[in-house]
PDB file of N, CA and C in Angstrom:
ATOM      1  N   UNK A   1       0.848  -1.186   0.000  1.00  0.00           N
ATOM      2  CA  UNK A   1       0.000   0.000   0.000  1.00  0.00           C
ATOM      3  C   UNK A   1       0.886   1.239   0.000  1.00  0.00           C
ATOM      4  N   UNK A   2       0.880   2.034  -0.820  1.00  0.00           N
ATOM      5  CA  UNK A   2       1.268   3.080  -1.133  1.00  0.00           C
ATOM      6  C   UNK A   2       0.717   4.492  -0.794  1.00  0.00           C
ATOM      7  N   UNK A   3       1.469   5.061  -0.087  1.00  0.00           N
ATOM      8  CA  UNK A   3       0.640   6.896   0.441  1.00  0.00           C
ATOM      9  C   UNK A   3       1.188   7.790  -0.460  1.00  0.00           C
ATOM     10  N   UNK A   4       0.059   8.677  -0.859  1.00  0.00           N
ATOM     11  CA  UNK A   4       0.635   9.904  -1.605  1.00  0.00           C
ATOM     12  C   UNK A   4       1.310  10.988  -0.821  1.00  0.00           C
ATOM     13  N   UNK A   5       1.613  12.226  -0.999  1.00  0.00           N
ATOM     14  CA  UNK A   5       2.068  13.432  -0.414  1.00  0.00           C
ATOM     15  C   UNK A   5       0.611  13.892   0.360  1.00  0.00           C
ATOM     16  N   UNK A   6      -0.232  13.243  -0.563  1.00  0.00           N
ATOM     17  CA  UNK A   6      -2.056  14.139  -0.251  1.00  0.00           C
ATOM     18  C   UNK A   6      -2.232  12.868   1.340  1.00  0.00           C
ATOM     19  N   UNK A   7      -2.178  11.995   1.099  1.00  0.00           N
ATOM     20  CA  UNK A   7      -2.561  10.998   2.119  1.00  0.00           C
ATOM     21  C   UNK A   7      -1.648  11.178   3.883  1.00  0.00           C
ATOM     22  N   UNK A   8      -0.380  11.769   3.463  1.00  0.00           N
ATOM     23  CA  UNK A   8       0.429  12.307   4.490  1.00  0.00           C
ATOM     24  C   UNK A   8      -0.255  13.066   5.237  1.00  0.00           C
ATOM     25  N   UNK A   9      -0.267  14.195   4.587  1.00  0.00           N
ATOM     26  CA  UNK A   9      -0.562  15.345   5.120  1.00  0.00           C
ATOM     27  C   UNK A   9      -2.298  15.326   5.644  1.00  0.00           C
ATOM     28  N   UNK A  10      -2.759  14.826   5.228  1.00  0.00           N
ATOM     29  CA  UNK A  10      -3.979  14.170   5.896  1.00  0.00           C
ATOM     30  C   UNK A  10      -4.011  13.895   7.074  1.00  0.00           C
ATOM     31  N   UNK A  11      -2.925  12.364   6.956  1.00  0.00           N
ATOM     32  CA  UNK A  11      -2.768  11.964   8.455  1.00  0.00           C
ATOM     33  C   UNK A  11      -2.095  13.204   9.430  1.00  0.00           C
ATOM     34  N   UNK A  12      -0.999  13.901   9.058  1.00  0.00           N
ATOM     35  CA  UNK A  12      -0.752  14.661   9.807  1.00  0.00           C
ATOM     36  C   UNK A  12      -1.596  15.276  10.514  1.00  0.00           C
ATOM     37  N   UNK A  13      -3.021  16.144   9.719  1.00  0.00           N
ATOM     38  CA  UNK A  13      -4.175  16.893  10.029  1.00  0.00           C
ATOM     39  C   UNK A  13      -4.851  16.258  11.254  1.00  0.00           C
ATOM     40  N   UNK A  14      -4.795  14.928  10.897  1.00  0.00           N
ATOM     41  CA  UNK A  14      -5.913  14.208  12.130  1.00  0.00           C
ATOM     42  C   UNK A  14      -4.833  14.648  13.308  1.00  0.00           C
ATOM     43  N   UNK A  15      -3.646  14.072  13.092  1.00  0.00           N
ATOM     44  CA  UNK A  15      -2.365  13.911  14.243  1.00  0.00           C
ATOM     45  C   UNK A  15      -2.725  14.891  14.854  1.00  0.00           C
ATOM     46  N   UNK A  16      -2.496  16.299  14.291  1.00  0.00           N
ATOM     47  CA  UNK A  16      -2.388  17.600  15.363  1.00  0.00           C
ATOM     48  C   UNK A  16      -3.488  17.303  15.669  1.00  0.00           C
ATOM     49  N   UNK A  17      -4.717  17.061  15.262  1.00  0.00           N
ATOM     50  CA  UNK A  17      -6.028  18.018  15.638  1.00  0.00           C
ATOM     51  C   UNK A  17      -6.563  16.723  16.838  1.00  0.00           C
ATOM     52  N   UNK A  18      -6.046  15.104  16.846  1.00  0.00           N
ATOM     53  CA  UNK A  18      -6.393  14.913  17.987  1.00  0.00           C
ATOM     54  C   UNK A  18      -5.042  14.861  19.300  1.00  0.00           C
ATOM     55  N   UNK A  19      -4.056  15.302  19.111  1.00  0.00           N
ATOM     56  CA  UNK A  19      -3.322  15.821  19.892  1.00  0.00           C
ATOM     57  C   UNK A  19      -3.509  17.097  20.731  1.00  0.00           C
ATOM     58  N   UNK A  20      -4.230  17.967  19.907  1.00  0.00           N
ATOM     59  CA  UNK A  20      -4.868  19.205  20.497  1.00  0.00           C
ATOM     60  C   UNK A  20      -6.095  18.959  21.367  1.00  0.00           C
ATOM     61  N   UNK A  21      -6.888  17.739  20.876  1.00  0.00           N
ATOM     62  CA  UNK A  21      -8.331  17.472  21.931  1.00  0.00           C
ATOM     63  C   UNK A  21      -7.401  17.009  23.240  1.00  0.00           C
ATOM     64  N   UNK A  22      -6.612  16.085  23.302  1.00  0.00           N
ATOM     65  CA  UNK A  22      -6.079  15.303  24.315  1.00  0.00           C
ATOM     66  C   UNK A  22      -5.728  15.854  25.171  1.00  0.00           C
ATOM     67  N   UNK A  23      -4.370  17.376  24.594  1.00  0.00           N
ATOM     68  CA  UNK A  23      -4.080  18.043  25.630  1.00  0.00           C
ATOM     69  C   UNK A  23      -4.989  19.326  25.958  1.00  0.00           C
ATOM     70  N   UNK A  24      -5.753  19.246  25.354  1.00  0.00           N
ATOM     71  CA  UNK A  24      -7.276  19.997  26.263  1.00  0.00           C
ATOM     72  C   UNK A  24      -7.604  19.876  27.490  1.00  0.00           C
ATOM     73  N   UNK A  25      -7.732  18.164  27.089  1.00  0.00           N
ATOM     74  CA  UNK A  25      -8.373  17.608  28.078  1.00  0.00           C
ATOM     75  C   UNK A  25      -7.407  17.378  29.429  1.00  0.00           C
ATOM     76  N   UNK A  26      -6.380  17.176  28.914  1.00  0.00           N
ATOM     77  CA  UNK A  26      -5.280  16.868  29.821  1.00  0.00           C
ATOM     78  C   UNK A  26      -5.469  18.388  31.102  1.00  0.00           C
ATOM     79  N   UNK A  27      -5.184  19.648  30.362  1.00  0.00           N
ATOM     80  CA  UNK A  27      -4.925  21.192  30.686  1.00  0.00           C
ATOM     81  C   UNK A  27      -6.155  20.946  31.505  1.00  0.00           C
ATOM     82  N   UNK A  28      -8.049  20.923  31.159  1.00  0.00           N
ATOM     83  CA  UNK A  28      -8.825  21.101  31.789  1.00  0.00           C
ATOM     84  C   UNK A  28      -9.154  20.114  33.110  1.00  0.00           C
ATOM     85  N   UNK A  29      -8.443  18.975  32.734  1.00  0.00           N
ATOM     86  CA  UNK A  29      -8.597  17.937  34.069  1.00  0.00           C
ATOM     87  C   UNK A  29      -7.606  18.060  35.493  1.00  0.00           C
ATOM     88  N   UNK A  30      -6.455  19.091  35.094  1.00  0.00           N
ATOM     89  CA  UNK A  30      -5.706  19.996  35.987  1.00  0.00           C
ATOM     90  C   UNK A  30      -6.629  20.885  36.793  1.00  0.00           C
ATOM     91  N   UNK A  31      -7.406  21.558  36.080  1.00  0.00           N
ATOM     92  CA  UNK A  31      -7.552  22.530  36.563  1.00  0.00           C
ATOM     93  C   UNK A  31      -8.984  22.830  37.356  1.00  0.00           C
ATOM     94  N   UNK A  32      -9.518  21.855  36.291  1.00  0.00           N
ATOM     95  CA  UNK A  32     -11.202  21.738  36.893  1.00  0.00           C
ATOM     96  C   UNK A  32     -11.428  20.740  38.257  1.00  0.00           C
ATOM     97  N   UNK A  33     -12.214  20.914  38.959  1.00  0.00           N
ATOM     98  CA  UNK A  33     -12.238  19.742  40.372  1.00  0.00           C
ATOM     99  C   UNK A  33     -13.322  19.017  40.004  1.00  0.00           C
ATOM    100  N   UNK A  34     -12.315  18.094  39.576  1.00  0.00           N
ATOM    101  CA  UNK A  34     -12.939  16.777  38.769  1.00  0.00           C
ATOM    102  C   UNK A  34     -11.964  15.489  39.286  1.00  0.00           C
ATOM    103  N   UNK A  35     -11.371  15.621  40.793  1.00  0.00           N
ATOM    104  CA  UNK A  35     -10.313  14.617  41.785  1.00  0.00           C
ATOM    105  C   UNK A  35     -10.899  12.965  41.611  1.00  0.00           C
ATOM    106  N   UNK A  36     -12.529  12.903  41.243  1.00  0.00           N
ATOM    107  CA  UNK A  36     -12.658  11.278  41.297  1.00  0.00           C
ATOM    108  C   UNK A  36     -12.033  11.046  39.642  1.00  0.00           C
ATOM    109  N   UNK A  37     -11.814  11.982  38.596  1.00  0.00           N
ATOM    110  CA  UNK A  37     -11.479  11.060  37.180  1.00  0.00           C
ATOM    111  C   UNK A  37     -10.220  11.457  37.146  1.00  0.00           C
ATOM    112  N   UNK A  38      -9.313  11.617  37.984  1.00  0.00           N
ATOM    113  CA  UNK A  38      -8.032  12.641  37.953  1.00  0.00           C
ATOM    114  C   UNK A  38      -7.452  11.079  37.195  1.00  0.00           C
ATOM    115  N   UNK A  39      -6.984   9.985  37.571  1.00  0.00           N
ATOM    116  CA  UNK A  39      -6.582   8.883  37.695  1.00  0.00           C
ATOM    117  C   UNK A  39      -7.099   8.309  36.113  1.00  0.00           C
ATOM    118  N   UNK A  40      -8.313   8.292  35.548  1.00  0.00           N
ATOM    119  CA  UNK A  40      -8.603   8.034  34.715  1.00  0.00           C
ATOM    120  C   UNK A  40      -8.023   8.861  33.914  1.00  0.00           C
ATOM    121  N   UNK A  41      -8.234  10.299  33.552  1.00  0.00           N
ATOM    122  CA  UNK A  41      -7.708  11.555  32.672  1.00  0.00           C
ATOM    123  C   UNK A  41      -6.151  11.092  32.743  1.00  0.00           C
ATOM    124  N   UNK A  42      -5.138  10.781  33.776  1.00  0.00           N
ATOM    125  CA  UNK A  42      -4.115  10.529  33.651  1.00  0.00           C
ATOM    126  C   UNK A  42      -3.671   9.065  32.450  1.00  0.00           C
ATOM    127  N   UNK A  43      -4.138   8.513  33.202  1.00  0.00           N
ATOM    128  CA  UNK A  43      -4.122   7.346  32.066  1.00  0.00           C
ATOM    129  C   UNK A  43      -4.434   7.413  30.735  1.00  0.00           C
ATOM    130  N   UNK A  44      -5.435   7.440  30.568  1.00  0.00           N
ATOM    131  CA  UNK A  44      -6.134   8.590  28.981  1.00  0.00           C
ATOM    132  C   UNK A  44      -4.746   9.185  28.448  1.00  0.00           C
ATOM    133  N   UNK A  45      -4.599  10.317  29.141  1.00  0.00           N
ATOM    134  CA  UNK A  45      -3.843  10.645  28.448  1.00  0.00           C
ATOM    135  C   UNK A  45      -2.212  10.419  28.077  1.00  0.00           C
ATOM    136  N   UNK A  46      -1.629   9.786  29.113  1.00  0.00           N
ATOM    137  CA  UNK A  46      -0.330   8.887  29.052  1.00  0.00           C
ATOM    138  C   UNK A  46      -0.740   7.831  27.775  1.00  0.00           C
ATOM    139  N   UNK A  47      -1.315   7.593  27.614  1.00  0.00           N
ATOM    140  CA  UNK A  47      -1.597   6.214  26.864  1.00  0.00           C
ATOM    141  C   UNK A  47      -1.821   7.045  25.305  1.00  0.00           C
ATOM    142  N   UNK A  48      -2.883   8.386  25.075  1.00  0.00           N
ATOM    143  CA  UNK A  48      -2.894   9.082  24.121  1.00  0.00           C
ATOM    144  C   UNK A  48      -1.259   9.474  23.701  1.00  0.00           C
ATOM    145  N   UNK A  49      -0.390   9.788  24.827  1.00  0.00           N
ATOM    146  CA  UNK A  49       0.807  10.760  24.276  1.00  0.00           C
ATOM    147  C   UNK A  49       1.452   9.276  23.472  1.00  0.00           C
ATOM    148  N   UNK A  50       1.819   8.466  23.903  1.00  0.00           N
ATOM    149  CA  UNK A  50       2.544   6.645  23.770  1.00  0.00           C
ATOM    150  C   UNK A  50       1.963   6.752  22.332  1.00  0.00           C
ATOM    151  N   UNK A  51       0.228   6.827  22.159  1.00  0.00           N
ATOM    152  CA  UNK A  51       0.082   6.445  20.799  1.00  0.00           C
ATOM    153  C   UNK A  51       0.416   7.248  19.555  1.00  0.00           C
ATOM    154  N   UNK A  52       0.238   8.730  20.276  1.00  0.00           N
ATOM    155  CA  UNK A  52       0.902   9.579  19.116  1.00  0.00           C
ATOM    156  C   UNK A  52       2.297   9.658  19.003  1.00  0.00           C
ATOM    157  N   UNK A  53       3.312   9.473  19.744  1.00  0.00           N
ATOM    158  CA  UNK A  53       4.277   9.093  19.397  1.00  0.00           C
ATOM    159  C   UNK A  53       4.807   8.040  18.116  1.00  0.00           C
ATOM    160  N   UNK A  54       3.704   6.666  18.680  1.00  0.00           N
ATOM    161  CA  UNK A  54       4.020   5.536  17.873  1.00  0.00           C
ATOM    162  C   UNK A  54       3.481   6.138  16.542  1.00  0.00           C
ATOM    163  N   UNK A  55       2.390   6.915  16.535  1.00  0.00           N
ATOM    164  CA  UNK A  55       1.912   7.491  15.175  1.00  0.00           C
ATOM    165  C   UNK A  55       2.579   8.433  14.511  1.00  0.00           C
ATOM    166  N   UNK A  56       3.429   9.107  15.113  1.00  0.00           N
ATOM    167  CA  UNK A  56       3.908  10.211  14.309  1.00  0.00           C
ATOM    168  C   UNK A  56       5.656   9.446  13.940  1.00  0.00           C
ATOM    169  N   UNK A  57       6.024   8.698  14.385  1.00  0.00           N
ATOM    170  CA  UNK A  57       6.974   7.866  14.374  1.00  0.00           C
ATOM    171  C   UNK A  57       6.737   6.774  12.892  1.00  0.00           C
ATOM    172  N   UNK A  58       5.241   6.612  12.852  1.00  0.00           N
ATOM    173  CA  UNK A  58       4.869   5.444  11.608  1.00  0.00           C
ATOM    174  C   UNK A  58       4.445   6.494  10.404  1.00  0.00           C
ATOM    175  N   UNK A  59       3.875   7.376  10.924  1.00  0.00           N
ATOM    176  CA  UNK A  59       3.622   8.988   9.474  1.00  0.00           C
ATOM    177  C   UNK A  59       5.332   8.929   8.946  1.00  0.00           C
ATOM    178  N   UNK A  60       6.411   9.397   9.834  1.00  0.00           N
ATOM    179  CA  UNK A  60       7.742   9.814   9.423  1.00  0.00           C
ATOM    180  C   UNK A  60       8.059   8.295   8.244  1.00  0.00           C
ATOM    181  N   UNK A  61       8.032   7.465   8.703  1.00  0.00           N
ATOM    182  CA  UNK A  61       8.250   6.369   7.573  1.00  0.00           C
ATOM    183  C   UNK A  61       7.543   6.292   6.605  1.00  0.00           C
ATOM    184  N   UNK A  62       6.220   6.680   6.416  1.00  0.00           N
ATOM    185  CA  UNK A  62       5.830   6.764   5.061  1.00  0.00           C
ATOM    186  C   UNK A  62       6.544   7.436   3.716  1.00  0.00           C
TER     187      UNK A  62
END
């Protein structure tokens, strides 16, 4: 399977734009008193940063 230049930059688009929801959520679960999902939001988002890594790591090889 073959990606174009158009299919890249695509994926890139999603990349930022759900990297930007994540650390939203990350920023608002700091700040808001929301202490029973603190534990959940942490995880969430440790596990979000791991996957965009592995994703922006598998975009660079295309």
């Amino acid at each position: 399977m073959k990606f174009t230049k158009r299919d890249r930059d695509l994926f890139i688009q999603i990349f930022i734009a759900f990297s930007q929801v994540t650390f939203g959520v990350l920023w608002a679960s700091l700040f808001l008193p929301i202490d029973q999902y603190r534990p959940f939001v942490v995880v969430l988002n440790s596990g979000a940063t791991i996957g965009f890594i592995i994703l922006a790591w598998w975009i660079n090889k295309l």
